[in-house]
Protein backbone atom coordinates (compact mmCIF):
# COMPACT_ATOMS: atom_id res chain seq x y z
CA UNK A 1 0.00 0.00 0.00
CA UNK A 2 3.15 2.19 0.17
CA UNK A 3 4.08 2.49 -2.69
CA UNK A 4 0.53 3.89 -3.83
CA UNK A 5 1.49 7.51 -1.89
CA UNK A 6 3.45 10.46 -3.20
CA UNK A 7 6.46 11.12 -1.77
CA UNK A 8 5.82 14.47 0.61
CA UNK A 9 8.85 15.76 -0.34
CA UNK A 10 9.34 15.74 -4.18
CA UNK A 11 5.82 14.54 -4.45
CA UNK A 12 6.84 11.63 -6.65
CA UNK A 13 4.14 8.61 -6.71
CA UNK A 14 6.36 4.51 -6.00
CA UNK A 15 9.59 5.61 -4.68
CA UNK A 16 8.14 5.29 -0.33
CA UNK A 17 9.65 1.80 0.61
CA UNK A 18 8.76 0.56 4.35
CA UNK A 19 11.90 1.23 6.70
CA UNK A 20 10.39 0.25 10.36
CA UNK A 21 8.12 1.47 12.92
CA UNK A 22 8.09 3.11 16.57
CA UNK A 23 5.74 3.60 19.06
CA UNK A 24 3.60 6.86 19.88
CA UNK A 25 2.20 8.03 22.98
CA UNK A 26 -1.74 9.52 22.33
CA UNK A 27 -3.80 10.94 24.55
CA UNK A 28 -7.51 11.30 23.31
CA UNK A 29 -11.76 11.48 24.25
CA UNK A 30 -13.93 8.81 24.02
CA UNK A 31 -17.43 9.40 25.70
CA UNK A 32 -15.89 12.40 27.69
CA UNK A 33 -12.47 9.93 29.37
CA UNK A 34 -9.74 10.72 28.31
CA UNK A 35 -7.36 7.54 26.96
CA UNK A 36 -3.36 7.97 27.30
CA UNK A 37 -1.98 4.81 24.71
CA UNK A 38 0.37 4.10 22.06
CA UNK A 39 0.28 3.34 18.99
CA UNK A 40 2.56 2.22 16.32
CA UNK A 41 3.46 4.54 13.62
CA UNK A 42 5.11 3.40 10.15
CA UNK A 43 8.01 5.08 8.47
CA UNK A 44 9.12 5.14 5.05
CA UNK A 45 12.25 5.72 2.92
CA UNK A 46 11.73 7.99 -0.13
CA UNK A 47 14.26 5.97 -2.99
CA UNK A 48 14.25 9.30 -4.80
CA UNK A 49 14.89 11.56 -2.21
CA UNK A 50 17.88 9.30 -1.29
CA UNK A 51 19.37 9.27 -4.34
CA UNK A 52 19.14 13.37 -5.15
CA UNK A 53 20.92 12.97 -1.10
CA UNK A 54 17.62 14.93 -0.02
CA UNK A 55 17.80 16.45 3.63
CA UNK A 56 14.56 14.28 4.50
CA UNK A 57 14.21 11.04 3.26
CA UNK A 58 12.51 9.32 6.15
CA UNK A 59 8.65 9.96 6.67
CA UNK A 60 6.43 8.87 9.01
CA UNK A 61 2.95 7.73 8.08
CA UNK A 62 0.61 9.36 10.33
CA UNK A 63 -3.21 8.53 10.61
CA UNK A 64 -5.26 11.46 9.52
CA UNK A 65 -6.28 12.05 13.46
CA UNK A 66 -2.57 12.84 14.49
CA UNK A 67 -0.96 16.06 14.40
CA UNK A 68 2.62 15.80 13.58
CA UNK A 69 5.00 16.71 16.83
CA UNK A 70 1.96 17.23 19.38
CA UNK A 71 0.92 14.42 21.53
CA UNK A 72 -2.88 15.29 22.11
CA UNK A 73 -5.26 14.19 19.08
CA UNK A 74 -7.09 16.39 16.67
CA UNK A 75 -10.09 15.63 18.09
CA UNK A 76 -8.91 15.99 22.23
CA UNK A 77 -7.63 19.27 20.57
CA UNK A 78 -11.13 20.28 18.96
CA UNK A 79 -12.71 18.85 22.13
CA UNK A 80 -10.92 21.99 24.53
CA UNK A 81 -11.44 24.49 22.14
């Protein structure tokens, strides 16, 4: 399924390869509790991007709910506000 996305970098479409995975602490709302867990998050390696020696080749594939470097959820987020 990887190699269906565009690169986010130079946007190109085949070149994301799976390079491993890590776990990622989450706190969220469900029915007004708040949940602390982890989940695992996949990275990729762009081929492209490592071969024009890119500064970012590695991406992480982050479910739509998850903001990039914040722990709280979109939704815990839209819940405060």
């Amino acid at each position: 399924m990887i190699f269906k996305l565009k690169c986010p970098c130079c946007n190109k479409k085949g070149c994301l390869k799976y390079h491993k995975s890590y776990d990622r602490h989450l706190t969220y709302y469900i029915n007004n509790q708040l949940i602390d867990t982890t989940i695992g998050i996949a990275t990729c390696v762009c081929t492209n991007c490592m071969n024009n020696n890119a500064k970012q080749k590695y991406h992480a594939l982050l479910p739509d709910f998850i903001l990039p470097f914040i722990m709280n959820s979109y939704y815990k987020i839209i819940n405060i506000i």
